[in-house]
C-alpha atoms as a PDB file:
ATOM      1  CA  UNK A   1     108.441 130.806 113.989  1.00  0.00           C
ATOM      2  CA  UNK A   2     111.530 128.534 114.222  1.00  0.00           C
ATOM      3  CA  UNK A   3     114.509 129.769 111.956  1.00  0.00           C
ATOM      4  CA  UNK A   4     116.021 126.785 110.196  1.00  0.00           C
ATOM      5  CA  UNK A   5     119.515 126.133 110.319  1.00  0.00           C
ATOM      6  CA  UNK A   6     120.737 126.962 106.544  1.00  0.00           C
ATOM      7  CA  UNK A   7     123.693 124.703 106.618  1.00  0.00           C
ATOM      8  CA  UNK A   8     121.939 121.950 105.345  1.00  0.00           C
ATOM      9  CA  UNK A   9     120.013 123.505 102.612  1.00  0.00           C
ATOM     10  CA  UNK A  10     123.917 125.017 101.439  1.00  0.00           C
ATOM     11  CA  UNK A  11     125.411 121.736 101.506  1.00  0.00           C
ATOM     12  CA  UNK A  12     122.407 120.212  99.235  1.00  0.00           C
ATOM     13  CA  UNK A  13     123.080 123.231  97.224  1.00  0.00           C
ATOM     14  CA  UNK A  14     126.381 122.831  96.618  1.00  0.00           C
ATOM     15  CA  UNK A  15     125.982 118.787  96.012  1.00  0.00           C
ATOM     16  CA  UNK A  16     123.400 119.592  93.499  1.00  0.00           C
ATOM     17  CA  UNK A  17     125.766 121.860  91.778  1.00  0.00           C
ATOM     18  CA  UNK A  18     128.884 119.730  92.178  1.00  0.00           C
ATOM     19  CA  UNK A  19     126.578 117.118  90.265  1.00  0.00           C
ATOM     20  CA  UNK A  20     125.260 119.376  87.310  1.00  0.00           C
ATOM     21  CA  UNK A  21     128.920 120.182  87.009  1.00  0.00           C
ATOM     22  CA  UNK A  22     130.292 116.782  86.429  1.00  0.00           C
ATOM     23  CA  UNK A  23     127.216 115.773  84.104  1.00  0.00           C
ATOM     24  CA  UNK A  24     128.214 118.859  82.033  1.00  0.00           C
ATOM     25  CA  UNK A  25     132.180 117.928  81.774  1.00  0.00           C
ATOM     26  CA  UNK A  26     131.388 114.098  81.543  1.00  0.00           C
ATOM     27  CA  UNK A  27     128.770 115.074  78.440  1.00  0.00           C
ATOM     28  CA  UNK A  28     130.244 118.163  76.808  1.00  0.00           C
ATOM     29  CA  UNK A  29     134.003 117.908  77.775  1.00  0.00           C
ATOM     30  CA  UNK A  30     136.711 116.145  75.682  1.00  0.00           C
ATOM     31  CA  UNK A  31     135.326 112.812  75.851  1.00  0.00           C
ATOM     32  CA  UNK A  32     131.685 113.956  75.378  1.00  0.00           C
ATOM     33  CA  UNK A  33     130.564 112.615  72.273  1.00  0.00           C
ATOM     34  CA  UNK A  34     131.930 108.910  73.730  1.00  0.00           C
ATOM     35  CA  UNK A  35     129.938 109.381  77.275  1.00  0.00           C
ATOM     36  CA  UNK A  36     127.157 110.327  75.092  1.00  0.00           C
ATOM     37  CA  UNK A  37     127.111 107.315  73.089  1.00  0.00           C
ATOM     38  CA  UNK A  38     127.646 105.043  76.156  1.00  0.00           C
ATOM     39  CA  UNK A  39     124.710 106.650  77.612  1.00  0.00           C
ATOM     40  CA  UNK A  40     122.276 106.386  75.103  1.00  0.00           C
ATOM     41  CA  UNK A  41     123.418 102.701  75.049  1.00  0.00           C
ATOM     42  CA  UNK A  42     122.737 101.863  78.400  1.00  0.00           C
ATOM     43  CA  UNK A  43     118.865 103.969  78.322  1.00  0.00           C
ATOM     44  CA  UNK A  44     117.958 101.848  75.152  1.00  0.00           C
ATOM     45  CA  UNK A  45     119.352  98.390  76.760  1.00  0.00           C
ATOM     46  CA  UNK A  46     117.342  99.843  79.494  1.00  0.00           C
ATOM     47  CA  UNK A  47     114.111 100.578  77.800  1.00  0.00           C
ATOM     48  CA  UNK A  48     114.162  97.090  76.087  1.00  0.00           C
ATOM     49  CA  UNK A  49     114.408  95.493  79.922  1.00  0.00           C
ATOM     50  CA  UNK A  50     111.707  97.205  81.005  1.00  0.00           C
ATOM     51  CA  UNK A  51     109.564  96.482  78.239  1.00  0.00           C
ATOM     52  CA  UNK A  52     110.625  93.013  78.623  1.00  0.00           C
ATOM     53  CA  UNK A  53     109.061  93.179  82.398  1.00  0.00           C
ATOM     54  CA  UNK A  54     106.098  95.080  81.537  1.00  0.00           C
ATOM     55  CA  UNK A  55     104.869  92.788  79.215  1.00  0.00           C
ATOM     56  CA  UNK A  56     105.095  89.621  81.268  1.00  0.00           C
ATOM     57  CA  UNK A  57     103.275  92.348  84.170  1.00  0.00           C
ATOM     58  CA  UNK A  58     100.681  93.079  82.074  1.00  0.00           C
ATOM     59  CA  UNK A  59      99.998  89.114  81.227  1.00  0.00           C
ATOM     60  CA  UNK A  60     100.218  88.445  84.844  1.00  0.00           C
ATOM     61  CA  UNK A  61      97.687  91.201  85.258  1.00  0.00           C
ATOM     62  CA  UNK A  62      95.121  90.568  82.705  1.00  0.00           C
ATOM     63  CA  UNK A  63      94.754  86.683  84.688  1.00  0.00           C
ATOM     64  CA  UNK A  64      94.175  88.139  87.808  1.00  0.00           C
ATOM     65  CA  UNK A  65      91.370  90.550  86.470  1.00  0.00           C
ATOM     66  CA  UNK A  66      89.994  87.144  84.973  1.00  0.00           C
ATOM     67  CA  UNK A  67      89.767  85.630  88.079  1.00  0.00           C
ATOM     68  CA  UNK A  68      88.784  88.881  89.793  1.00  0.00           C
ATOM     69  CA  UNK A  69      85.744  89.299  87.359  1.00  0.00           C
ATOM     70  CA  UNK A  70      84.748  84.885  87.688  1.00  0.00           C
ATOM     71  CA  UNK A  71      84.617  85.603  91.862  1.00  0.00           C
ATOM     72  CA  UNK A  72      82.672  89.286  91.765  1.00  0.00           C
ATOM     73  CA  UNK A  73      80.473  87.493  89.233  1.00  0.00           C
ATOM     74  CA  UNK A  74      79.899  84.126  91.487  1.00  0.00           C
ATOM     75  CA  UNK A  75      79.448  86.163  94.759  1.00  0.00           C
ATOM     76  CA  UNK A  76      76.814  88.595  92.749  1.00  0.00           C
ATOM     77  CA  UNK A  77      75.131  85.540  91.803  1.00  0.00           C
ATOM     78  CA  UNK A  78      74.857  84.198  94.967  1.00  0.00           C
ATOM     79  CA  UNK A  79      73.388  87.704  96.822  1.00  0.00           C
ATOM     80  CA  UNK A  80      70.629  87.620  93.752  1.00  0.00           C
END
């Protein structure tokens, strides 16, 4: 078997890490409570957009399975 060069895997390491340690400082250092509140902010404006979206989806959806269900029907009606 081929032995992998590690370098990569170390640098996605490290990235991984640098980026758990910023989350932790922007969330739990001295302006923590204020990131916190931004946050939650931005995943309830969030939330709201996409159940905005989903809604006109799921209207979009339930006319194509009506028109789905009139063709199946017509071609079933023809084969009988």
């Amino acid at each position: 078997m081929k032995k992998k060069n590690g370098v990569k895997k170390v640098i996605k390491k490290g990235l991984v890490i640098g980026a758990l340690a910023t989350a932790g400082y922007m969330f739990l250092g001295p302006d923590g409570k204020k990131n916190q509140k931004k946050l939650k902010a931005f995943a309830e404006e969030a939330k709201k957009e996409f159940m905005k979206d989903a809604k006109v989806v799921n209207k979009k959806i339930k006319v194509i399975k009506k028109d789905v269900k009139k063709v199946v029907a017509k071609k079933l009606k023809e084969l009988q």
